[in-house]
C-alpha atoms as a PDB file:
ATOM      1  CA  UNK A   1       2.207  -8.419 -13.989  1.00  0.00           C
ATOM      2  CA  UNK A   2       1.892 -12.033 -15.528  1.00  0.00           C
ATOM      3  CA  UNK A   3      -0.500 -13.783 -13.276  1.00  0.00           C
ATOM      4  CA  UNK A   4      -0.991 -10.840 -10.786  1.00  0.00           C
ATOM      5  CA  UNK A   5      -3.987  -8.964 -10.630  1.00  0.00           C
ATOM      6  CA  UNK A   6      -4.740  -6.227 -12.560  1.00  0.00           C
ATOM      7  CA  UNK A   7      -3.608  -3.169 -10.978  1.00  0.00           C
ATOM      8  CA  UNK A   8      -4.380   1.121 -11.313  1.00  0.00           C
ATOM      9  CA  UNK A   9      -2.259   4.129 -10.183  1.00  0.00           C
ATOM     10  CA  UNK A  10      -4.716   7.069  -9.552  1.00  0.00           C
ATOM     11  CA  UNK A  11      -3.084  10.272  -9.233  1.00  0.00           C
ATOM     12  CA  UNK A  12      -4.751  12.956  -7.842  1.00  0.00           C
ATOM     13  CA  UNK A  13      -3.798  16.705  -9.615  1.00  0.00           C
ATOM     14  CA  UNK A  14      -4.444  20.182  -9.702  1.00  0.00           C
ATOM     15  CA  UNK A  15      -2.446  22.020 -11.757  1.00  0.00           C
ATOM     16  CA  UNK A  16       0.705  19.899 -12.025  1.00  0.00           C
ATOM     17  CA  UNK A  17       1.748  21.315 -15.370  1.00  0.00           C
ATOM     18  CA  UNK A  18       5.307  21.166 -14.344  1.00  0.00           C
ATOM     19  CA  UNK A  19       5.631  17.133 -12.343  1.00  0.00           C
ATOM     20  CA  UNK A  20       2.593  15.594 -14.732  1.00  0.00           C
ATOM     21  CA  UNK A  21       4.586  14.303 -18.357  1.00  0.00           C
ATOM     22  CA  UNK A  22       7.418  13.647 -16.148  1.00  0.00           C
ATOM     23  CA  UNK A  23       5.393  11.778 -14.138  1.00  0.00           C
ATOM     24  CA  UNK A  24       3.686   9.930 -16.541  1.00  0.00           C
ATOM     25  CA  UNK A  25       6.593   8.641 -18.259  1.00  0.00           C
ATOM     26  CA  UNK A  26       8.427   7.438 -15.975  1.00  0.00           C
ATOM     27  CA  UNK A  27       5.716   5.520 -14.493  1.00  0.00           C
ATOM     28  CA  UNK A  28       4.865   4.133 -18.288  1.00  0.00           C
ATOM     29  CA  UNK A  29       8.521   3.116 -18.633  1.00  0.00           C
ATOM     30  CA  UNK A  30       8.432   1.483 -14.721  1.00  0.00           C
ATOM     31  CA  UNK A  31       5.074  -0.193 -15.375  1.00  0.00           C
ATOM     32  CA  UNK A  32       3.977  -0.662 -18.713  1.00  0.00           C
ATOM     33  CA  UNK A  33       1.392  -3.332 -17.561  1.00  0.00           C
ATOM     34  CA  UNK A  34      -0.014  -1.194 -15.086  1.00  0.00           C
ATOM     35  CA  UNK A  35      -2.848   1.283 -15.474  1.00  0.00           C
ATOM     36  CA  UNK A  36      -2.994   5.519 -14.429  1.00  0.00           C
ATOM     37  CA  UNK A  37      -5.904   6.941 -13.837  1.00  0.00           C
ATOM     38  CA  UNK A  38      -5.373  10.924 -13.463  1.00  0.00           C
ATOM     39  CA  UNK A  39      -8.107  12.061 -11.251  1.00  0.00           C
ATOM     40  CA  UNK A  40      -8.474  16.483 -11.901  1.00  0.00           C
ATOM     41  CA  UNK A  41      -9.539  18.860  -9.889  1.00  0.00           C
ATOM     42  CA  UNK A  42     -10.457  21.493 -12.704  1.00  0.00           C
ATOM     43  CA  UNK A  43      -6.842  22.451 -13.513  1.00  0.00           C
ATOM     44  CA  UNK A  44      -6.136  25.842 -14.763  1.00  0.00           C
ATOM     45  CA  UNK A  45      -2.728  25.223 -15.902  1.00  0.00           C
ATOM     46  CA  UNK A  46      -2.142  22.970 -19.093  1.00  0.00           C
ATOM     47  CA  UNK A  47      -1.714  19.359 -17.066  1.00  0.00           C
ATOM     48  CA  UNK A  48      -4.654  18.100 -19.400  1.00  0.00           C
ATOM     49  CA  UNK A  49      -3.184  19.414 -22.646  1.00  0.00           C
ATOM     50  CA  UNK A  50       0.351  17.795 -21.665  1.00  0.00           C
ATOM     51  CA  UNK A  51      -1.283  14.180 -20.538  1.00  0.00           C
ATOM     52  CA  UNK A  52      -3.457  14.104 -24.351  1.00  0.00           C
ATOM     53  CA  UNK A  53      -0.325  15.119 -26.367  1.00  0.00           C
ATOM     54  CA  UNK A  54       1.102  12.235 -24.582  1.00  0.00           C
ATOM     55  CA  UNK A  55      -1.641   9.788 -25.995  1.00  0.00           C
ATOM     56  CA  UNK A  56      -0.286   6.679 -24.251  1.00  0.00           C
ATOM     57  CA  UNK A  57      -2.471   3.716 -23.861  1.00  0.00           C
ATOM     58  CA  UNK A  58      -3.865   2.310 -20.393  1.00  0.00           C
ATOM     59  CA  UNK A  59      -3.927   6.263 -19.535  1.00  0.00           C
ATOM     60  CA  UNK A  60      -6.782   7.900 -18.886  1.00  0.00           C
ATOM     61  CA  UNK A  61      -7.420  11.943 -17.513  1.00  0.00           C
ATOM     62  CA  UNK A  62     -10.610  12.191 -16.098  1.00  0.00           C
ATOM     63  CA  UNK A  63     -11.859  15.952 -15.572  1.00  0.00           C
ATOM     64  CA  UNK A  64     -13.618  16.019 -11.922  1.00  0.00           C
ATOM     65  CA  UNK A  65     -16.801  17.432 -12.535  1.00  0.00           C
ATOM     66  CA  UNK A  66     -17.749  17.760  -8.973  1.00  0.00           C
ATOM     67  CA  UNK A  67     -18.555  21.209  -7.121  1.00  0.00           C
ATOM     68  CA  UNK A  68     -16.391  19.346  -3.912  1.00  0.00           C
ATOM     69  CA  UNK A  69     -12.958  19.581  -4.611  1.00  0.00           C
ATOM     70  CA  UNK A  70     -10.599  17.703  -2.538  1.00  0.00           C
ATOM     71  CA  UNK A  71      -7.490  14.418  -2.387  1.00  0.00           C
ATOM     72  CA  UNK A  72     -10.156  12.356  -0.568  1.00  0.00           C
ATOM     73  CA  UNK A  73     -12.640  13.031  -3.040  1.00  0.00           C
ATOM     74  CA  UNK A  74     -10.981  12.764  -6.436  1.00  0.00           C
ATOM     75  CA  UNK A  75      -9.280   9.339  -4.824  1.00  0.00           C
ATOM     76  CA  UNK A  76     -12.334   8.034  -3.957  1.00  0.00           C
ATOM     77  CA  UNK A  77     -14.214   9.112  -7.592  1.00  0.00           C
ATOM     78  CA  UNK A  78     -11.188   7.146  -8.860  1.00  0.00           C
ATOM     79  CA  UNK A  79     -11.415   3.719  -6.831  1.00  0.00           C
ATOM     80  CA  UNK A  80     -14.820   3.743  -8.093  1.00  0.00           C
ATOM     81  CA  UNK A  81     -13.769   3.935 -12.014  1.00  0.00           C
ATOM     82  CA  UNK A  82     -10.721   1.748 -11.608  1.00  0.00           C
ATOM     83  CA  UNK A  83     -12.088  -1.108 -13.336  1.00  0.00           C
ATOM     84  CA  UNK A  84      -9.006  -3.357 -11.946  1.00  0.00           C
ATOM     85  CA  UNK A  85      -8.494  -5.435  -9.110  1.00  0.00           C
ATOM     86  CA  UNK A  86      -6.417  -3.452  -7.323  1.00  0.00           C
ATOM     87  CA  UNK A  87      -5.247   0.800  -7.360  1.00  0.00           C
ATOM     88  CA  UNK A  88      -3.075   2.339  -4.966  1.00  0.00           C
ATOM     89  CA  UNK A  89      -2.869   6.306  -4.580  1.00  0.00           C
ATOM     90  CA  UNK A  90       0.316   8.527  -4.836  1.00  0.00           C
ATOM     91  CA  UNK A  91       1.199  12.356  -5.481  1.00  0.00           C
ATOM     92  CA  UNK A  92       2.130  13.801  -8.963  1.00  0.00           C
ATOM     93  CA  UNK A  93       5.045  15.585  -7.806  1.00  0.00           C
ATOM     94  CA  UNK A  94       7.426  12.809  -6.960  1.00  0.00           C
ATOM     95  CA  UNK A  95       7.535  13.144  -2.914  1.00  0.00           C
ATOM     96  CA  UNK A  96       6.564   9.655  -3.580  1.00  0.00           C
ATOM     97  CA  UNK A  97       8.971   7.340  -4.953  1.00  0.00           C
ATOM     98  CA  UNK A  98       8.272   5.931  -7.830  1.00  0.00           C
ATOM     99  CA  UNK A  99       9.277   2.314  -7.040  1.00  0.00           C
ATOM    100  CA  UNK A 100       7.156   2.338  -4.299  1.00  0.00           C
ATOM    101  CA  UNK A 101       4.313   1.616  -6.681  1.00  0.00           C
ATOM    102  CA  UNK A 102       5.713  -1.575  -7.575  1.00  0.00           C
ATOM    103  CA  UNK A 103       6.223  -2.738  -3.898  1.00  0.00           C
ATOM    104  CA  UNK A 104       2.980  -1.822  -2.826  1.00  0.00           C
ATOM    105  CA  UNK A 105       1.739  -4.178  -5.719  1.00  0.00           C
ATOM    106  CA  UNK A 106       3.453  -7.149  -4.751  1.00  0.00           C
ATOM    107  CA  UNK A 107       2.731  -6.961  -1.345  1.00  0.00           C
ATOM    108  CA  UNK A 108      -1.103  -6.457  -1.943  1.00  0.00           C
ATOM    109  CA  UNK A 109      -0.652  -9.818  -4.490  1.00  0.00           C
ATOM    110  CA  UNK A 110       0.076 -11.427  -0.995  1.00  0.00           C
ATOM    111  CA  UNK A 111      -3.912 -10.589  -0.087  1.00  0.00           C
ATOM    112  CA  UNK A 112      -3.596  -7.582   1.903  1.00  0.00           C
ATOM    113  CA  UNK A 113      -6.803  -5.608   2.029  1.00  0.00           C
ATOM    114  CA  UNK A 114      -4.602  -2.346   2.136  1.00  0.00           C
ATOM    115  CA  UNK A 115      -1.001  -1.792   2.406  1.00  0.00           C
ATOM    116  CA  UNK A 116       0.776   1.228   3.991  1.00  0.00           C
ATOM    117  CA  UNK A 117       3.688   3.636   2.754  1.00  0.00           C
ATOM    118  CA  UNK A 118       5.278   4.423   6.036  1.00  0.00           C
ATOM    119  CA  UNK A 119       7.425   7.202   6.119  1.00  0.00           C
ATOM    120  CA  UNK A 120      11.043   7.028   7.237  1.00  0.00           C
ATOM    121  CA  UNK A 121      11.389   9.888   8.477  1.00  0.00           C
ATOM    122  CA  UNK A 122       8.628  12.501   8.519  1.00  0.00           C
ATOM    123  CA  UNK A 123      11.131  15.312   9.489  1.00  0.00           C
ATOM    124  CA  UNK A 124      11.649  15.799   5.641  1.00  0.00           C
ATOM    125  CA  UNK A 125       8.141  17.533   5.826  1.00  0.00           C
ATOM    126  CA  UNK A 126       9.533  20.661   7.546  1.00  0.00           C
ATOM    127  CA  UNK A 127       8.850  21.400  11.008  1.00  0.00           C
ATOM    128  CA  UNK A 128       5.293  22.720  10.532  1.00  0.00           C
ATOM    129  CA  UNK A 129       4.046  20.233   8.996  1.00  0.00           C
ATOM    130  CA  UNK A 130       6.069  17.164  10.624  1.00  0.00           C
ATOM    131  CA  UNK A 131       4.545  18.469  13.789  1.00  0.00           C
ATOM    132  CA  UNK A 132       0.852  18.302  12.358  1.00  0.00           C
ATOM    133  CA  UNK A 133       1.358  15.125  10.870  1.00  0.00           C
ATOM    134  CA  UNK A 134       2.767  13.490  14.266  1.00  0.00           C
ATOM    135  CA  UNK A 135      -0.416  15.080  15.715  1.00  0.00           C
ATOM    136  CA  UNK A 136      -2.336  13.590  13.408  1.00  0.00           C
ATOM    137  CA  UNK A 137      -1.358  10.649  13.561  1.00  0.00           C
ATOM    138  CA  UNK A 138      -1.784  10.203  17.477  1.00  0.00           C
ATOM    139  CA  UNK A 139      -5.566  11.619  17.276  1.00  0.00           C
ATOM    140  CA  UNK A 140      -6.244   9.376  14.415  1.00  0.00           C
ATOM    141  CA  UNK A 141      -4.616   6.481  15.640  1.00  0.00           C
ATOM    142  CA  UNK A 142      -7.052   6.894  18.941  1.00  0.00           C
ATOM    143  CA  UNK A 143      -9.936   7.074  17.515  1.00  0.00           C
ATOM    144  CA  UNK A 144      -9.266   3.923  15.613  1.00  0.00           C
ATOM    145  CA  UNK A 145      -8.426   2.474  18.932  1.00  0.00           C
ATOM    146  CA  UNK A 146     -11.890   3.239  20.545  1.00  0.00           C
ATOM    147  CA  UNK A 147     -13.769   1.939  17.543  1.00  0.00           C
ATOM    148  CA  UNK A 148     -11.867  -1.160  17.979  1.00  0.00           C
ATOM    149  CA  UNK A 149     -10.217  -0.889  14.180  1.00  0.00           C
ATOM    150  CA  UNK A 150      -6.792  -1.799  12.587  1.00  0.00           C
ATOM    151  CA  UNK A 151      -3.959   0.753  12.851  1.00  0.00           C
ATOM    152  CA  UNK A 152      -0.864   1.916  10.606  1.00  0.00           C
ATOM    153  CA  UNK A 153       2.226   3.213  11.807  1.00  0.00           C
ATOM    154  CA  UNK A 154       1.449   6.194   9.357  1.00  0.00           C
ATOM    155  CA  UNK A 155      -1.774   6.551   9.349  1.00  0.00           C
ATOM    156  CA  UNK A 156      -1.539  10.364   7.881  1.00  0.00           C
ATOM    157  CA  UNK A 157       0.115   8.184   4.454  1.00  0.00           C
ATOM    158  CA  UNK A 158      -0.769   9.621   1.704  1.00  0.00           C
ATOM    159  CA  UNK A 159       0.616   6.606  -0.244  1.00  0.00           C
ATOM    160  CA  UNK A 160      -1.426   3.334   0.106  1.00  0.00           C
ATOM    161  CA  UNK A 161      -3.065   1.132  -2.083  1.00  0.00           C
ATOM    162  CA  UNK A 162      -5.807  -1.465  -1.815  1.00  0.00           C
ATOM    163  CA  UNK A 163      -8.766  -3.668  -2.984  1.00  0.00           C
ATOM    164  CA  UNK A 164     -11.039  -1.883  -4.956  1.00  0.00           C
ATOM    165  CA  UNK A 165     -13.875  -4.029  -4.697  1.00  0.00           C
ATOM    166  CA  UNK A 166     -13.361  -3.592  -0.750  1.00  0.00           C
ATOM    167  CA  UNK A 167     -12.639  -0.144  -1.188  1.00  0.00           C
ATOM    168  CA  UNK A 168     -15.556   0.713  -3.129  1.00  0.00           C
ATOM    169  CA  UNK A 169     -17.986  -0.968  -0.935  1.00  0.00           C
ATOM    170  CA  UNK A 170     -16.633   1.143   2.083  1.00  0.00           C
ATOM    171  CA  UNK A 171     -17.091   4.287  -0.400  1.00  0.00           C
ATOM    172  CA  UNK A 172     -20.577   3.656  -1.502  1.00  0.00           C
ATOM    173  CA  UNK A 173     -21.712   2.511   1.848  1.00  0.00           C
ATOM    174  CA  UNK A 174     -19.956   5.223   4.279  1.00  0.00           C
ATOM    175  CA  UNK A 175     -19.195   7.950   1.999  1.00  0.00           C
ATOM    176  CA  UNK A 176     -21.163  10.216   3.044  1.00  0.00           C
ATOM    177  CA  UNK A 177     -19.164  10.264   6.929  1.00  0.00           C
ATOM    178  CA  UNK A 178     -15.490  11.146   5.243  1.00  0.00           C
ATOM    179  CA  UNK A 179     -13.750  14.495   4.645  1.00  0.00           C
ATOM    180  CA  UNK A 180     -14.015  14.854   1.030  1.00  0.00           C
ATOM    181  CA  UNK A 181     -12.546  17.975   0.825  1.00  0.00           C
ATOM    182  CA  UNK A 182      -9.628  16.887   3.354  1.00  0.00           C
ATOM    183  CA  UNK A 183      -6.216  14.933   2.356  1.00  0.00           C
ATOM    184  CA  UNK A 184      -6.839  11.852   4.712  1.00  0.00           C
ATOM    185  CA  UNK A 185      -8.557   9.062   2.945  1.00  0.00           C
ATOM    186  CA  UNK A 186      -6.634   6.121   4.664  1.00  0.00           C
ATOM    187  CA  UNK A 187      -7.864   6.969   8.003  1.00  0.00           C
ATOM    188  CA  UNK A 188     -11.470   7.284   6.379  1.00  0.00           C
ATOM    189  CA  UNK A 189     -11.457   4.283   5.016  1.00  0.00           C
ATOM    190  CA  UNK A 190      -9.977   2.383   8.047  1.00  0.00           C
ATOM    191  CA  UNK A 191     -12.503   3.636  10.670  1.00  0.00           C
ATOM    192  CA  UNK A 192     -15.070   2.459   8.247  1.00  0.00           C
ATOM    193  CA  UNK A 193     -13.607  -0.567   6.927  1.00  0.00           C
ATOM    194  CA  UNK A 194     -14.453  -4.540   8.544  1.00  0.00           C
ATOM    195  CA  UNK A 195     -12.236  -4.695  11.397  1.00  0.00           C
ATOM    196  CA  UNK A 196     -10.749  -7.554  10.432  1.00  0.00           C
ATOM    197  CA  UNK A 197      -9.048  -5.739   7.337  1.00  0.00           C
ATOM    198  CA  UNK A 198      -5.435  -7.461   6.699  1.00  0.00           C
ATOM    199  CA  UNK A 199      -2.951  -4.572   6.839  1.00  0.00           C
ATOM    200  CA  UNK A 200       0.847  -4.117   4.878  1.00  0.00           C
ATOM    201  CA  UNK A 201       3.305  -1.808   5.318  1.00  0.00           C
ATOM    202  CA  UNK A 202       6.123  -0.640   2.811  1.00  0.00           C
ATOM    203  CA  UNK A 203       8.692   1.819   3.951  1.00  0.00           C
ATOM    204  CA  UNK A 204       9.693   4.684   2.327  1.00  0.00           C
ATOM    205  CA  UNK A 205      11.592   8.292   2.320  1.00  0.00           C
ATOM    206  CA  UNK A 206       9.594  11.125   1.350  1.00  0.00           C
ATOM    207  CA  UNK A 207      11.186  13.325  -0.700  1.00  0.00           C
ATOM    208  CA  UNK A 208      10.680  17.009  -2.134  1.00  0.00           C
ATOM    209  CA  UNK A 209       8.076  18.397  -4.634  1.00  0.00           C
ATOM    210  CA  UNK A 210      10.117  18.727  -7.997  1.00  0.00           C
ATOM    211  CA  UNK A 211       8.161  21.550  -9.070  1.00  0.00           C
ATOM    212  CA  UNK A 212       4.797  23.717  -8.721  1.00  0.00           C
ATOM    213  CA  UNK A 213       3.332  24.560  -5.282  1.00  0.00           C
ATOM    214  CA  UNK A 214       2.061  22.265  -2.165  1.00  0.00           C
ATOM    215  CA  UNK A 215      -1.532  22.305  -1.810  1.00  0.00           C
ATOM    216  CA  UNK A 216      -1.643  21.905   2.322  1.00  0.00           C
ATOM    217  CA  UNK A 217      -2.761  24.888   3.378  1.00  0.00           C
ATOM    218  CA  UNK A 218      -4.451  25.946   6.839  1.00  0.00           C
ATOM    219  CA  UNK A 219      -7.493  24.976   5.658  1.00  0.00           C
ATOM    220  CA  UNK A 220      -6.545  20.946   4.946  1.00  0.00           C
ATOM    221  CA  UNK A 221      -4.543  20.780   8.134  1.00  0.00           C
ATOM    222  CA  UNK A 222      -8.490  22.007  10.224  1.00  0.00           C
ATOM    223  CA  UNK A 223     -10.190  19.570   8.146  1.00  0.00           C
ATOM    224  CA  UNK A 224      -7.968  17.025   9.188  1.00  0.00           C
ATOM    225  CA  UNK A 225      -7.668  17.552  12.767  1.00  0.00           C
ATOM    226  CA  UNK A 226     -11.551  17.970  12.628  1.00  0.00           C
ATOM    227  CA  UNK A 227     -12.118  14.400  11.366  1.00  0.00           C
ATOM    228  CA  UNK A 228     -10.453  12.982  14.889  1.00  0.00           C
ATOM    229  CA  UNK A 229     -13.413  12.742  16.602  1.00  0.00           C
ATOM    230  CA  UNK A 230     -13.824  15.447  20.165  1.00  0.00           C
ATOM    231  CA  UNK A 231     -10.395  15.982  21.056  1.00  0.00           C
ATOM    232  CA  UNK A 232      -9.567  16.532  17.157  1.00  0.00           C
ATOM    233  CA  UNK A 233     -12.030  18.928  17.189  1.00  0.00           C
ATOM    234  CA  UNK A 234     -11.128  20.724  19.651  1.00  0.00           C
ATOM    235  CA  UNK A 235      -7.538  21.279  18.302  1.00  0.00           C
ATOM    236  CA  UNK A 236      -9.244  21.886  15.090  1.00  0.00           C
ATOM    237  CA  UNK A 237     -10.675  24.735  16.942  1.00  0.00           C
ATOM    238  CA  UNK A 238      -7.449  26.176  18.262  1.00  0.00           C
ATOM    239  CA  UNK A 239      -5.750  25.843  14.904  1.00  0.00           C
ATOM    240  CA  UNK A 240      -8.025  27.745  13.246  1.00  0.00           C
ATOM    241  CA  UNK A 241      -7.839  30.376  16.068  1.00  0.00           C
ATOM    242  CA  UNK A 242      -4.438  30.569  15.862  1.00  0.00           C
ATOM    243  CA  UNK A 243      -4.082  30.553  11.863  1.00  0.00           C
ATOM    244  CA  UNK A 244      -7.168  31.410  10.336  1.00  0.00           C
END
């Protein structure tokens, strides 16, 4: 990281006892110039216990204490505390890959405002939830059409990173308008964000969860069609019908 900008990993858990020192590790040994921030949602499990026995330096577990529980909200709460130039976002349970980290940061040293894991191939989600993430994507990908704003070619990513100076701004200004409890922070942020935002892309294949239990449920995939405007809404509506 010699005479790039300083640079965060914020990992969002909930009781990722059994991906967390693994995690950790490996992203220490990958990056040992780069810091993690561990953003938790009031684990019940020992992921806090495992990270302090760890005692590394540049890491730092930060107990959510927040009644709204959510990705988008522990993400944001961690943009906020960065205290670096940059951050980028991925999951504790190694569907992202772990290199991916470092791409992201060289691409964003090239003055992107936000750059993009795009998935490969999206089928590796399961049917289910390929299907609601291709749906997604279109909805989302509209309304950021209509309000005239940059698009991804994932914009349902949950792997991104960005400015945090930009990123905060858009947080403290527009806050109030995301999904907090939802799992979709990138489209947040780019309907909210300047329209002239300079976008990256990486690509990437998502893998499997090494261990513990997804936390998509029925409930994340309705908050997420709900924040796509009418038409998301109304499919938000039917989903919940159908599944609720």
């Amino acid at each position: 990281m010699a005479g790039g900008k300083t640079f965060t990993i914020v990992l969002p858990t909930y009781n990722e006892e059994e991906n967390i020192e693994k995690m950790v590790v490996s992203l220490r040994e990958m990056y040992p110039d780069f810091h993690i921030l561990i953003m938790d949602d009031g684990s019940k499990d020992r992921t806090k216990e495992i990270v302090d026995a760890l005692n590394f330096e540049n890491v730092r577990f930060v107990v959510r204490e927040s009644d709204v529980r959510g990705v988008t909200a522990s993400v944001c709460d961690g943009i906020l505390i960065a205290g670096t130039d940059l951050f980028m976002c991925m999951d504790s349970d190694f569907q992202h890959p772990l290199e991916a980290a470092g791409r992201i940061y060289d691409e964003l040293n090239k003055d992107y405002d936000v750059v993009v894991g795009v998935r490969v191939d999206r089928w590796a989600l399961g049917l289910k939830r390929s299907a609601g993430s291709w749906l997604f994507h279109l909805l989302a990908s509209s309304v950021l059409f209509v309000h005239g704003k940059k698009r991804s070619k994932d914009i349902a990513s949950g792997l991104f990173g960005g400015d945090v100076e930009l990123f905060s701004k858009v947080i403290e200004e527009h806050g109030d308008g995301f999904e907090m409890r939802g799992f979709k922070l990138l489209f947040d942020f780019m309907l909210h964000a300047p329209s002239d935002i300079k976008i990256g892309e990486i690509k990437y294949e998502f893998g499997k969860r090494a261990g513990g239990k997804s936390k998509v449920n029925p409930e994340i995939v309705y908050r997420s069609f709900h924040q796509c405007g009418i038409v998301g809404r109304f499919f938000a509506r039917i989903y919940k019908a159908l599944f609720s």
